[in-house]
N, C-alpha and C. Protein backbone atom coordinates (compact mmCIF):
# COMPACT_ATOMS: atom_id res chain seq x y z
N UNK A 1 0.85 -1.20 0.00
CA UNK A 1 0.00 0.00 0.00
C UNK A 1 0.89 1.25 0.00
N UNK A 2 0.64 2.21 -0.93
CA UNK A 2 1.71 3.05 -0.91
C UNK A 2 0.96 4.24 0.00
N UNK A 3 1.93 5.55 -0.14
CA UNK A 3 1.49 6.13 1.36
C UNK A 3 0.76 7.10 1.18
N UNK A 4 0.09 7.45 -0.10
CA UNK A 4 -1.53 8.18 -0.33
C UNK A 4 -2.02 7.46 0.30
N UNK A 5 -2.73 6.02 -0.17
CA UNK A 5 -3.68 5.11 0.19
C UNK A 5 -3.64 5.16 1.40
N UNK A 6 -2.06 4.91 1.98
CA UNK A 6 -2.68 4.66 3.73
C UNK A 6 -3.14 5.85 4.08
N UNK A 7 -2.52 7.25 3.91
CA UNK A 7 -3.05 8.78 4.04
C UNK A 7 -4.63 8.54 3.95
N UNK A 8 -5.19 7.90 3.05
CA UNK A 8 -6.36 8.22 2.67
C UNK A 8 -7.45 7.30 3.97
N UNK A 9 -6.55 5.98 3.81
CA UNK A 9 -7.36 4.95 4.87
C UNK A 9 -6.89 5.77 6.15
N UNK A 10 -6.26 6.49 6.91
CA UNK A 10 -6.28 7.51 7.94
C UNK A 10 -7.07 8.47 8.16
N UNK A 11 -7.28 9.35 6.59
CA UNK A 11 -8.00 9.91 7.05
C UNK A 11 -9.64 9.57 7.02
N UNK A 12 -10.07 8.27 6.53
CA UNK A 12 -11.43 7.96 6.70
C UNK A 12 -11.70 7.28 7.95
N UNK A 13 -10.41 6.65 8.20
CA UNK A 13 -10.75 6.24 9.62
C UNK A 13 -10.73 7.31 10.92
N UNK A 14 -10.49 8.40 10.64
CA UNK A 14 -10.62 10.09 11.29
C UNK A 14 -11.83 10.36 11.37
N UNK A 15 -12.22 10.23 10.32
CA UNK A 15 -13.78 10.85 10.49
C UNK A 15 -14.90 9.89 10.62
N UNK A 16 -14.68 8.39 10.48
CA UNK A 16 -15.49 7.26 11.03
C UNK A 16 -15.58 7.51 12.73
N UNK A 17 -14.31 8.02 12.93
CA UNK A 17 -13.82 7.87 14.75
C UNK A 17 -14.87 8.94 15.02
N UNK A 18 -14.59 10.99 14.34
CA UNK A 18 -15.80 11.50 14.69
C UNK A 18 -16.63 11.32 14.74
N UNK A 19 -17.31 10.48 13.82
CA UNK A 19 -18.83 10.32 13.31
C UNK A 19 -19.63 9.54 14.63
N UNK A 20 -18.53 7.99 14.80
CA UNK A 20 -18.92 7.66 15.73
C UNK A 20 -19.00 7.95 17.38
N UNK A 21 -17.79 8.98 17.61
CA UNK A 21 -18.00 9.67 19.05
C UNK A 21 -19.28 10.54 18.94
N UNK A 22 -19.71 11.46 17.88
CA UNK A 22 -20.55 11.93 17.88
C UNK A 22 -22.03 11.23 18.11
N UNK A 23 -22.10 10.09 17.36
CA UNK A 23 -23.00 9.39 17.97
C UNK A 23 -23.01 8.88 19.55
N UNK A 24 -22.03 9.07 19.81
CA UNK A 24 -21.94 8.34 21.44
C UNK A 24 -22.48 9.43 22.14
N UNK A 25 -21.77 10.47 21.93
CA UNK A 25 -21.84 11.84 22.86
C UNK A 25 -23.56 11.86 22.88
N UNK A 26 -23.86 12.03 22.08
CA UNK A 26 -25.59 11.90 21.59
C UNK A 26 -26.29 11.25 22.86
N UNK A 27 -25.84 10.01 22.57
CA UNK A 27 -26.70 8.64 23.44
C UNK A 27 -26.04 9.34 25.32
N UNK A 28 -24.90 9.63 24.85
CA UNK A 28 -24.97 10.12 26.56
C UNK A 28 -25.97 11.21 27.00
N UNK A 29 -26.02 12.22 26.39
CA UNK A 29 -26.83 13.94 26.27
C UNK A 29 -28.17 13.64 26.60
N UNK A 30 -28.40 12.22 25.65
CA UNK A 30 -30.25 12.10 25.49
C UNK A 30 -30.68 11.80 26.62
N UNK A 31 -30.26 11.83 27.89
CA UNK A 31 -30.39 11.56 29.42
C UNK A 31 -31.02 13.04 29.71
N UNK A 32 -30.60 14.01 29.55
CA UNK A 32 -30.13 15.40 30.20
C UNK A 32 -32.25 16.18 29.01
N UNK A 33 -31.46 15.56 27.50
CA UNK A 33 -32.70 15.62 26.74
C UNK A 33 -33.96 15.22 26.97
N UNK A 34 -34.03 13.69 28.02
CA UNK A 34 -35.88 12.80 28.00
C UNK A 34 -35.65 13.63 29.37
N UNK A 35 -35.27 14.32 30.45
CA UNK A 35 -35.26 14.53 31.68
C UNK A 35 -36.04 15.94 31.51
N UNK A 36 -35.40 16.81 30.51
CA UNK A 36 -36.39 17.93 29.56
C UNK A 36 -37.39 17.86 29.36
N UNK A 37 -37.82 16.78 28.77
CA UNK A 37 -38.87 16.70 27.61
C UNK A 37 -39.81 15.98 28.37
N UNK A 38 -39.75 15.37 29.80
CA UNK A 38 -40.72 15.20 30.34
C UNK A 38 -41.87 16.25 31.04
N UNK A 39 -41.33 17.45 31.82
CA UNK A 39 -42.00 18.33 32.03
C UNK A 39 -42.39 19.37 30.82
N UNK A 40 -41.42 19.47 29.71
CA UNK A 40 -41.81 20.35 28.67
C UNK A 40 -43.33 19.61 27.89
N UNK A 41 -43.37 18.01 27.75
CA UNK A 41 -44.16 17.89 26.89
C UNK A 41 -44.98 16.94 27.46
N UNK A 42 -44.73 16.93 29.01
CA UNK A 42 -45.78 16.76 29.98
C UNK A 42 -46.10 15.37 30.19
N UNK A 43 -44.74 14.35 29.51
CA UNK A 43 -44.53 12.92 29.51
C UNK A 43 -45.89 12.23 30.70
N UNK A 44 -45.23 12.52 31.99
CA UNK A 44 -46.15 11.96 33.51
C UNK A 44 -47.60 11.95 32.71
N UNK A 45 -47.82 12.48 32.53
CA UNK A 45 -49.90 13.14 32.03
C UNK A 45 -49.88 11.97 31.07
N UNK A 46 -49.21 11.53 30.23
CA UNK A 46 -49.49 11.20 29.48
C UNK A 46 -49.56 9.46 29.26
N UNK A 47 -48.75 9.31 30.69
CA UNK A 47 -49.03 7.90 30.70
C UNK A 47 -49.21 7.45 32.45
N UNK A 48 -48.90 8.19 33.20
CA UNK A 48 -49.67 8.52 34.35
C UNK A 48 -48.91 8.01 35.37
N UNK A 49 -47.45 8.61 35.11
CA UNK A 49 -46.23 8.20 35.82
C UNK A 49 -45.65 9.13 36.62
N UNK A 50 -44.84 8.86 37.15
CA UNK A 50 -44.13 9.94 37.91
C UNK A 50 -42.62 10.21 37.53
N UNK A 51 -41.85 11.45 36.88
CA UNK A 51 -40.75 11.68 36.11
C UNK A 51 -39.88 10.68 36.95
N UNK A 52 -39.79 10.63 38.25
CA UNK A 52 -38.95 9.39 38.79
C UNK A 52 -39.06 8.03 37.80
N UNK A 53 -40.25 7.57 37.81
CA UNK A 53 -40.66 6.38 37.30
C UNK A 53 -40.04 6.32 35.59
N UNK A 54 -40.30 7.35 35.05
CA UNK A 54 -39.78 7.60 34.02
C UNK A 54 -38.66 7.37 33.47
N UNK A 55 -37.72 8.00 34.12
CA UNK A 55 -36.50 8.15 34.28
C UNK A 55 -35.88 7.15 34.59
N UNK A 56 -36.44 6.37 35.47
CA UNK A 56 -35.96 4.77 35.69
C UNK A 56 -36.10 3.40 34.58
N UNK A 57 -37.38 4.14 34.14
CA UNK A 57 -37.62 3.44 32.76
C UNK A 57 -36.32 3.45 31.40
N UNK A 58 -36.78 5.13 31.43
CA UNK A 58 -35.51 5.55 30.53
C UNK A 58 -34.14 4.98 30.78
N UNK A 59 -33.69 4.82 31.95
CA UNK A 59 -32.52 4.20 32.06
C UNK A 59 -32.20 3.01 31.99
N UNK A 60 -33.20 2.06 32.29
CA UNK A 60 -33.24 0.66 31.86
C UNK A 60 -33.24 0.26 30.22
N UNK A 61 -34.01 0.76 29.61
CA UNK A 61 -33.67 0.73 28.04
C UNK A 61 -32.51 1.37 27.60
N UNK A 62 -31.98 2.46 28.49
CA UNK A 62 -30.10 2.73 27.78
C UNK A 62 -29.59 1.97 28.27
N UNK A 63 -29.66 1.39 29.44
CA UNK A 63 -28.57 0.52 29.88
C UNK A 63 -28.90 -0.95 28.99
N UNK A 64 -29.73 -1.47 28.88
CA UNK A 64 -30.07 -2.82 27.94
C UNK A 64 -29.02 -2.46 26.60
N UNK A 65 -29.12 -1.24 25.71
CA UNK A 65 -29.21 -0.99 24.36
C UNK A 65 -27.58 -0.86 24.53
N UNK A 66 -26.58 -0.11 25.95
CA UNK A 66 -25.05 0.38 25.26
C UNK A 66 -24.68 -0.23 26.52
N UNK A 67 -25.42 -1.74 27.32
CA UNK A 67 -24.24 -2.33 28.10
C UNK A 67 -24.36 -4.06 27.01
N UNK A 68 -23.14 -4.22 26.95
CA UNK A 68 -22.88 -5.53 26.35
C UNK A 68 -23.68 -7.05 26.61
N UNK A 69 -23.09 -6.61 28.09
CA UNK A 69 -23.62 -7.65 29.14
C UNK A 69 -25.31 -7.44 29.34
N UNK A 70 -25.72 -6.27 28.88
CA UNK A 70 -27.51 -6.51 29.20
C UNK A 70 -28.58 -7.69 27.54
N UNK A 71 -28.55 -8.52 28.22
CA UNK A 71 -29.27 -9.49 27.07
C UNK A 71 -30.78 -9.51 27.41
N UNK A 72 -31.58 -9.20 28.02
CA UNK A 72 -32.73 -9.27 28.04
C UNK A 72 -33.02 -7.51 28.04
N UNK A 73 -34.26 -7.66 27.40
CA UNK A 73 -35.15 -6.10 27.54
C UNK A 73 -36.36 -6.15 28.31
N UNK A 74 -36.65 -5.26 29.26
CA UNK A 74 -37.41 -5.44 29.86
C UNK A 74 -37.56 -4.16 30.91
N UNK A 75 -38.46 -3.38 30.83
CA UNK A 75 -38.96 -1.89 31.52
C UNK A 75 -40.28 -2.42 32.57
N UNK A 76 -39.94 -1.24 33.50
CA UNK A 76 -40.64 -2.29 35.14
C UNK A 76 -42.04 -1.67 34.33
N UNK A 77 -42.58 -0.36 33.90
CA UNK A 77 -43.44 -0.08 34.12
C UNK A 77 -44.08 0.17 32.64
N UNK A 78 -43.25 -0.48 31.55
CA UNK A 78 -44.15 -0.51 30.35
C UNK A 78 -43.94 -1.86 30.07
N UNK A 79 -45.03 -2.52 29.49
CA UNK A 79 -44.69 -3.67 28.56
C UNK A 79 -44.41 -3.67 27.53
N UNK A 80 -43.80 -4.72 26.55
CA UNK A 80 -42.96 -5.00 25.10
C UNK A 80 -43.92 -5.90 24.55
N UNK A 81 -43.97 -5.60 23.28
CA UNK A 81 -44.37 -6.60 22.79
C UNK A 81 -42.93 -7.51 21.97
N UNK A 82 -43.30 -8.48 21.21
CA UNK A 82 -42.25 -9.47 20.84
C UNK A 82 -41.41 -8.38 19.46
N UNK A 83 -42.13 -7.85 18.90
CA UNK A 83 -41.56 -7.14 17.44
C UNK A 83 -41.20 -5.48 18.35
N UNK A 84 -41.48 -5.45 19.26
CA UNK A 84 -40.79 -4.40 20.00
C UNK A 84 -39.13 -4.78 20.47
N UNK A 85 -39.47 -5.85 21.49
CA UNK A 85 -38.06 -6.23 22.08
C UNK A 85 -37.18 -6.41 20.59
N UNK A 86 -38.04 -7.15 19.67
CA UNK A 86 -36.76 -7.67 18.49
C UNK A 86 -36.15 -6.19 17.93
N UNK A 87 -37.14 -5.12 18.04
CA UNK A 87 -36.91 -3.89 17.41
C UNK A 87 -35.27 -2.64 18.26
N UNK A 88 -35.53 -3.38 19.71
CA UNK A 88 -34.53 -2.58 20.70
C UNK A 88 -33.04 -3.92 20.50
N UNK A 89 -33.33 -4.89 19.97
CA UNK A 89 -32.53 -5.76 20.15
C UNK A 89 -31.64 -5.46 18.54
N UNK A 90 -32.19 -4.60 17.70
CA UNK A 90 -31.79 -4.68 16.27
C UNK A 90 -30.39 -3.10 16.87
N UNK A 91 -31.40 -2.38 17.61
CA UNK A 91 -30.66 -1.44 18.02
C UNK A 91 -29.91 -1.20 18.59
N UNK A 92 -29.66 -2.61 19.79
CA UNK A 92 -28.90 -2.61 20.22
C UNK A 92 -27.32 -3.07 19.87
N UNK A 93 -28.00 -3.91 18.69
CA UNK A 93 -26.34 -4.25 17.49
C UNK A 93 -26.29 -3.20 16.93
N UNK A 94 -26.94 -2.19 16.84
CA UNK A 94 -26.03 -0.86 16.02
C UNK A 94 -25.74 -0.38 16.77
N UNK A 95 -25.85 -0.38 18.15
CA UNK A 95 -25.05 1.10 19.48
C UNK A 95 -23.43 -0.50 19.40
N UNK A 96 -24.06 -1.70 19.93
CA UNK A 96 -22.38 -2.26 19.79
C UNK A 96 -21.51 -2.22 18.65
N UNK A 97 -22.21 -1.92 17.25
CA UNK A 97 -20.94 -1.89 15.80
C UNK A 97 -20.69 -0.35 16.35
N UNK A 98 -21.47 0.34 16.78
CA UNK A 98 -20.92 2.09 16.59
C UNK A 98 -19.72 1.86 17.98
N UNK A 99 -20.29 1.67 18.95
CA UNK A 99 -19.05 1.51 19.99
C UNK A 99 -17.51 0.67 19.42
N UNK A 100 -17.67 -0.20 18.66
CA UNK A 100 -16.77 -1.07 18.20
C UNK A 100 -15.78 0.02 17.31
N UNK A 101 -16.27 0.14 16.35
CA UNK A 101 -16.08 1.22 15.51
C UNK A 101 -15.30 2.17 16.04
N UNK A 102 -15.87 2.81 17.12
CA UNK A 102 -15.55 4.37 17.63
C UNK A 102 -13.94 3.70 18.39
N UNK A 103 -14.29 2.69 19.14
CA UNK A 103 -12.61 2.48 19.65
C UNK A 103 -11.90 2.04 18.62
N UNK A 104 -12.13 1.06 17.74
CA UNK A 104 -10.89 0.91 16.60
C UNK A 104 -10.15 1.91 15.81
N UNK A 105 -11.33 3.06 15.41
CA UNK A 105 -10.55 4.14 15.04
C UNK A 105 -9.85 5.03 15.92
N UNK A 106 -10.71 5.09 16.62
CA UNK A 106 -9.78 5.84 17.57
C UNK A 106 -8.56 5.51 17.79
N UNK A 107 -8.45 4.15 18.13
CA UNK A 107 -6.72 3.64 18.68
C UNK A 107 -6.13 3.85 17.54
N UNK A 108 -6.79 3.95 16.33
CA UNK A 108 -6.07 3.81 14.80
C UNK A 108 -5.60 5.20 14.80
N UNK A 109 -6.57 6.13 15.10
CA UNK A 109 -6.30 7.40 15.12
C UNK A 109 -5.25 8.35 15.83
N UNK A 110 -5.54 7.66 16.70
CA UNK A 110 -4.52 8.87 17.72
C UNK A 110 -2.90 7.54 18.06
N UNK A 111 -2.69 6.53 17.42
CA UNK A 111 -1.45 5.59 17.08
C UNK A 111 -0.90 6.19 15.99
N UNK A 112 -1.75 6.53 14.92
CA UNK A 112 -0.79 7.26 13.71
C UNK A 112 -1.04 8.77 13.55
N UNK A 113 -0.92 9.75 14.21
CA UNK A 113 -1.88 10.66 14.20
C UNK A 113 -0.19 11.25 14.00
N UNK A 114 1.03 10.84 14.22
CA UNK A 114 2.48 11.58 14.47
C UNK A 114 2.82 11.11 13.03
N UNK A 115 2.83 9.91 12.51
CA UNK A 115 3.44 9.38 10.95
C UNK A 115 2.17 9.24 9.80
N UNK A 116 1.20 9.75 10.02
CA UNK A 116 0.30 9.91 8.90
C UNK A 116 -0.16 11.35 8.56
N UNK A 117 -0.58 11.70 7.19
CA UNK A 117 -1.03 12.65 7.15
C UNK A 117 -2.38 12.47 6.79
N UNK A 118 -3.50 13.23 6.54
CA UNK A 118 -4.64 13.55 6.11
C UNK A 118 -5.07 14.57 5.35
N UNK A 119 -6.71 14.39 4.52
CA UNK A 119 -6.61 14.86 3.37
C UNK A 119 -7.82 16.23 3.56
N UNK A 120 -7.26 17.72 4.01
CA UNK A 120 -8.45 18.03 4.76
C UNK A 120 -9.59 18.62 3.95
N UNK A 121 -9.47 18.64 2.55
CA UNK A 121 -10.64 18.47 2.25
C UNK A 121 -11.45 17.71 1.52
N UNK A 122 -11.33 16.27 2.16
CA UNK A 122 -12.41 15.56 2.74
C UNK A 122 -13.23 16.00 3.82
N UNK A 123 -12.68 16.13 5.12
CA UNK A 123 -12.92 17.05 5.92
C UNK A 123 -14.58 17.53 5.32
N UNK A 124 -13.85 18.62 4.57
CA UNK A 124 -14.76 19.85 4.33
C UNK A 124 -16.25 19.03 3.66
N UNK A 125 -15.66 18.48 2.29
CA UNK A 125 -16.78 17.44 1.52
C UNK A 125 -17.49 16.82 2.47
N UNK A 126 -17.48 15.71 3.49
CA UNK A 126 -17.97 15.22 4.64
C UNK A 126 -19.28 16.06 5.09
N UNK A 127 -18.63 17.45 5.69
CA UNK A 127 -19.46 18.21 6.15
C UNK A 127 -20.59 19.00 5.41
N UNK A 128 -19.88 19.13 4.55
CA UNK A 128 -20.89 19.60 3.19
C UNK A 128 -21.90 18.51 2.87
N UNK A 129 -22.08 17.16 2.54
CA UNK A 129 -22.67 16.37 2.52
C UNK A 129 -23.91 15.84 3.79
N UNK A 130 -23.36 16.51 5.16
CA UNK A 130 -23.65 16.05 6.26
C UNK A 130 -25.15 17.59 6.46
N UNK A 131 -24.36 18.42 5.88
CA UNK A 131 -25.38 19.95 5.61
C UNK A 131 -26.61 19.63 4.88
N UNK A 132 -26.49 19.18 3.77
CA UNK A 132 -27.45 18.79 2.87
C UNK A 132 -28.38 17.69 3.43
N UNK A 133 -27.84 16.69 4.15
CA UNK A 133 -28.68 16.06 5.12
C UNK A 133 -29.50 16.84 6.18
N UNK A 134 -29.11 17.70 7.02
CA UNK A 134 -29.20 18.21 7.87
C UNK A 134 -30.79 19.36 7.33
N UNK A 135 -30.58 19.63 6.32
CA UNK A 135 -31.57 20.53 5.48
C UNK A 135 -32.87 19.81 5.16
N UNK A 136 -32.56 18.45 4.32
CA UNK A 136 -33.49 17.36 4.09
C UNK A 136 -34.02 17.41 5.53
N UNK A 137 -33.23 17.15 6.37
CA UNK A 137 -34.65 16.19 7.99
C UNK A 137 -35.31 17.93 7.82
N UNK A 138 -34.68 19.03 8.15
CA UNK A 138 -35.58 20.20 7.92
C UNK A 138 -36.85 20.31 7.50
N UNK A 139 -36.52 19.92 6.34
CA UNK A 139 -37.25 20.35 5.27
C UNK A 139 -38.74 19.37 5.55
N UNK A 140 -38.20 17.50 5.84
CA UNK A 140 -39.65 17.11 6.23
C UNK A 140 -38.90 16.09 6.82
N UNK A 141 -38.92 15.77 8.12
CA UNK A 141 -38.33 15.48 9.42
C UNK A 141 -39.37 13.91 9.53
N UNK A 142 -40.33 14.04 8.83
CA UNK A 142 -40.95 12.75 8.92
C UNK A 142 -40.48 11.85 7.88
N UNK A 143 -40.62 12.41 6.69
CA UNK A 143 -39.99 11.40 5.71
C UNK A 143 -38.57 11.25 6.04
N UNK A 144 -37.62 11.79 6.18
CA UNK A 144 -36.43 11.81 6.58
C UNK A 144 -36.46 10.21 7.51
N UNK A 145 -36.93 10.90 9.13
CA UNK A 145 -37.48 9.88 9.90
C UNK A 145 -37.60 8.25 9.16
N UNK A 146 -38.54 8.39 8.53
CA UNK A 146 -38.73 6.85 7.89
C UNK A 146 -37.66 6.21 6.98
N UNK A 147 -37.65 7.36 5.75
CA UNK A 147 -36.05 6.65 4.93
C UNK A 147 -34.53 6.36 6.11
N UNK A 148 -34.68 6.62 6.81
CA UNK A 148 -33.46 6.63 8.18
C UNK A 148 -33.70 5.60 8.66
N UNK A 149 -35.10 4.84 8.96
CA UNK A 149 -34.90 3.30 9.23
C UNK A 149 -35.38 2.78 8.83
N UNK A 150 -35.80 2.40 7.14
CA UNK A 150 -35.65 1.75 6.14
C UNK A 150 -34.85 1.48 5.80
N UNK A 151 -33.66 2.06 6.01
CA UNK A 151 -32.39 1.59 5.67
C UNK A 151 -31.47 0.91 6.71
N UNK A 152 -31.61 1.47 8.23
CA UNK A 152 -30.88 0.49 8.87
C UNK A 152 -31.94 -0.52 9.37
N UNK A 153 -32.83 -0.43 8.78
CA UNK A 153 -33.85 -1.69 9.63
C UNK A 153 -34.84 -2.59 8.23
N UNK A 154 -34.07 -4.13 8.47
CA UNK A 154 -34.67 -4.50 7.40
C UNK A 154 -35.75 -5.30 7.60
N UNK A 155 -36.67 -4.53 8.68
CA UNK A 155 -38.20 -4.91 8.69
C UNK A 155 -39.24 -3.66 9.63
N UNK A 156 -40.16 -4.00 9.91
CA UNK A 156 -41.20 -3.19 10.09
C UNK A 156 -41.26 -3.07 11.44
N UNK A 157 -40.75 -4.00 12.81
CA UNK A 157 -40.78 -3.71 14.31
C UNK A 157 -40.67 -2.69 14.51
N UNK A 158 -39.77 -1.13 13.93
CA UNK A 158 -39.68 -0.11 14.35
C UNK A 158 -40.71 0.55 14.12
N UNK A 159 -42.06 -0.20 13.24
CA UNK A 159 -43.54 0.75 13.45
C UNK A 159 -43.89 0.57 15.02
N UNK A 160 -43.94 1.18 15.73
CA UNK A 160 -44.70 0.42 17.32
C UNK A 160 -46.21 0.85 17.14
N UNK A 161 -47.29 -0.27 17.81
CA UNK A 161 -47.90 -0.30 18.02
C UNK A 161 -48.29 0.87 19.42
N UNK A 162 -48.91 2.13 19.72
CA UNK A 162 -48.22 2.45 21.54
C UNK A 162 -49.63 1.85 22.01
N UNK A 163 -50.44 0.51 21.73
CA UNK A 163 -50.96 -0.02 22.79
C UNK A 163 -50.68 -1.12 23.22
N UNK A 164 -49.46 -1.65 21.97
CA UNK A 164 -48.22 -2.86 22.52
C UNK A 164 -47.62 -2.82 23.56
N UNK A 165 -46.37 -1.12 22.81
CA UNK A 165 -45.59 -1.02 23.33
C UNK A 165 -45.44 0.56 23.57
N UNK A 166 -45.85 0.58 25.10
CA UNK A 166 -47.00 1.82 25.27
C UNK A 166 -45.17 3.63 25.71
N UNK A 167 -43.98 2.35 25.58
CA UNK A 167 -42.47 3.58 25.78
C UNK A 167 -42.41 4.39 24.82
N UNK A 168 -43.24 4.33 23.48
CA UNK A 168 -43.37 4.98 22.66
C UNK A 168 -44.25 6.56 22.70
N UNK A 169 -45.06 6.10 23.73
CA UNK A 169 -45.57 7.53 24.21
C UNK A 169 -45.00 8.54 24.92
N UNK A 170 -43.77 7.99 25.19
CA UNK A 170 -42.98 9.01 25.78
C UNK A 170 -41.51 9.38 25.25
N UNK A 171 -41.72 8.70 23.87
CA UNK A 171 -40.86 9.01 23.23
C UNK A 171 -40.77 9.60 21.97
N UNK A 172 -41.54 11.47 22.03
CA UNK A 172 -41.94 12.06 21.12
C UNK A 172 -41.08 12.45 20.02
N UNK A 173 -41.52 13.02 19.06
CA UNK A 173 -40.81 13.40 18.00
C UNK A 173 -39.63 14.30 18.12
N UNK A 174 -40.11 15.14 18.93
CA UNK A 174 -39.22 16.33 19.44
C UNK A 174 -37.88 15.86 20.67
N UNK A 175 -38.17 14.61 20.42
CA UNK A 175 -36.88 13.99 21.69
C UNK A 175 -35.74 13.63 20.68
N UNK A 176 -36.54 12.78 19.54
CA UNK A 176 -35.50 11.82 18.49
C UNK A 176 -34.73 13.44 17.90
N UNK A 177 -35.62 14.81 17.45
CA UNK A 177 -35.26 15.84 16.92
C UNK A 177 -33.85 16.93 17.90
N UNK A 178 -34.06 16.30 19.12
CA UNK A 178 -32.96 17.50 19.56
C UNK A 178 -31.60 16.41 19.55
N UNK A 179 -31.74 15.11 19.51
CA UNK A 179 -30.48 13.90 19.35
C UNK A 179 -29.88 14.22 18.25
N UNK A 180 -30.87 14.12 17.22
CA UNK A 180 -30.38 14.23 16.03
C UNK A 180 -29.48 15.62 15.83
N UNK A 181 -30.48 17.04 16.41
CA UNK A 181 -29.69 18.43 15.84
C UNK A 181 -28.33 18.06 16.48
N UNK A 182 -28.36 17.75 18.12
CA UNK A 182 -26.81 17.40 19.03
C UNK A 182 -25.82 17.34 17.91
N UNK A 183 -26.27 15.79 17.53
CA UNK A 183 -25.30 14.83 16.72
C UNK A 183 -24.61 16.06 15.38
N UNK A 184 -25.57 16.28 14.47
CA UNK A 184 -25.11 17.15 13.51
C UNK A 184 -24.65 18.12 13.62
N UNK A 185 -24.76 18.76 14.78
CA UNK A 185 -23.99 20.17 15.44
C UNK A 185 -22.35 20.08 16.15
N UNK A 186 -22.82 18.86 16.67
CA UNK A 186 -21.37 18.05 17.04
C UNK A 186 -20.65 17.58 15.89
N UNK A 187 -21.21 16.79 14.92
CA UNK A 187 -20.51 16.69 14.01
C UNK A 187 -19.71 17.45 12.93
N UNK A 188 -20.34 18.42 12.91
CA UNK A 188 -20.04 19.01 11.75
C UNK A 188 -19.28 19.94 12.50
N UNK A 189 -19.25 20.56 13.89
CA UNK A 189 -17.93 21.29 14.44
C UNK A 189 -16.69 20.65 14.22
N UNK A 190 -16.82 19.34 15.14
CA UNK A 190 -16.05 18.55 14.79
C UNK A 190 -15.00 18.57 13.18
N UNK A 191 -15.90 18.30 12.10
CA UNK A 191 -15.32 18.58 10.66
C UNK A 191 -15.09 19.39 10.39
N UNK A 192 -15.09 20.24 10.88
CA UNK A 192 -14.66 21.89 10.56
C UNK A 192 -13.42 22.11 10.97
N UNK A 193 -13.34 22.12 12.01
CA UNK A 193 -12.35 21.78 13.54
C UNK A 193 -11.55 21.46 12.87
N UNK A 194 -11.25 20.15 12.40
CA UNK A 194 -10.38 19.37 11.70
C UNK A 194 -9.98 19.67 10.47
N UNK A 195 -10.87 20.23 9.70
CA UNK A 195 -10.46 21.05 8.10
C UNK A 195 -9.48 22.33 8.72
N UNK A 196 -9.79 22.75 9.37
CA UNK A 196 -9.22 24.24 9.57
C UNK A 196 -7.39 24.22 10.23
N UNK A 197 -7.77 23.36 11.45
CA UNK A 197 -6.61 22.66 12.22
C UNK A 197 -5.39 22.03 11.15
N UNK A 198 -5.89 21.29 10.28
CA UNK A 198 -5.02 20.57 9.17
C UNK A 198 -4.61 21.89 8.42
N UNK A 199 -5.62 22.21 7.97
CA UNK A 199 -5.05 24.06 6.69
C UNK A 199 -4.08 25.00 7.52
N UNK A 200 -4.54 24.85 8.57
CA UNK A 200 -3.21 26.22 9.51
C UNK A 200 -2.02 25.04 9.46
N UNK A 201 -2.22 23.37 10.28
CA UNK A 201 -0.56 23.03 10.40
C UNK A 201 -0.11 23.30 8.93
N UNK A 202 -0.64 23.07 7.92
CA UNK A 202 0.03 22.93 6.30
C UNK A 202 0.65 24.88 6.01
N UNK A 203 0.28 25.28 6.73
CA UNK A 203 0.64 26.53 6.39
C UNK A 203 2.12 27.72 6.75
């Protein structure tokens, strides 16, 4: 492999590493986010809980979805149906490939970060690409929504029933919407960060 190519496999494994901390940072935040969005959008009323109860809920489905060791799903105070659990269980192999992911590059990253160079505008392209996304959920946040897990989900469990699987009522549109802005706001600093940082050392 000559030493563009590896340059190049560095710098995609750079921005796989952002992409995926950014998703992490996300899944940590969205704690601070459903703790919000219960009194803003009046969660308790709506299923006749107490934000404690809530919150305990909420934490049992993060801890199932980004601990390794959690193999069963199961919330004290909502029930699952079977195409529900299979639906948190699909999700929960994409929080372990993104965790997987996020440390391989990383160690990849910051091991050659002294004998590799990178290409920074990719960088820039990345983010530019990541904009135009960012405009689309804008523009109609529902279709967006659906083509987003049509593609990582190759079946229908992520429709919920909420008299199945009644965690869905407290998990409004405007919760999945401030994860998402996080992520893309994080991200795309992030790519910037890194375009700019690379253009001054080259200079």
């Amino acid at each position: 492999m000559s030493s563009t190519q590896k340059d190049t496999v560095y710098t995609i494994a750079s921005i796989l590493f952002l992409f995926t901390l950014s998703i992490t940072l996300a899944i940590v935040v969205s704690f601070a986010f459903f703790r919000y969005d219960i009194g803003a959008y009046y969660l308790s009323d709506e299923v006749h809980l107490t934000s404690q109860q809530l919150m305990h809920n909420y934490n049992q489905m993060l801890n199932y979805l980004v601990n390794p060791f959690a193999h069963n799903f199961k919330l004290d105070n909502f029930p699952s149906s079977a195409s529900g659990i299979r639906h948190f269980s699909d999700c929960k192999n994409l929080f372990m490939l993104n965790f997987i992911v996020m440390i391989f590059t990383g160690i990849y990253y910051f091991v050659q970060r002294k004998v590799r160079a990178v290409f920074p505008k990719v960088y820039l392209y990345t983010a530019g690409v990541f904009i135009i996304l960012a405009i689309l959920m804008t523009v109609n946040f529902d279709g967006f929504f659906v083509m987003f897990h049509e593609i990582l989900f190759r079946n229908s469990d992520w429709l919920f029933d909420p008299n199945l699987d009644p965690i869905i009522n407290v998990l409004p549109e405007e919760f999945f919407t401030q994860c998402l802005v996080f992520f893309f706001v994080l991200f795309e600093g992030l790519l910037l960060y890194k375009y700019w940082q690379t253009k001054r050392a080259r200079t």
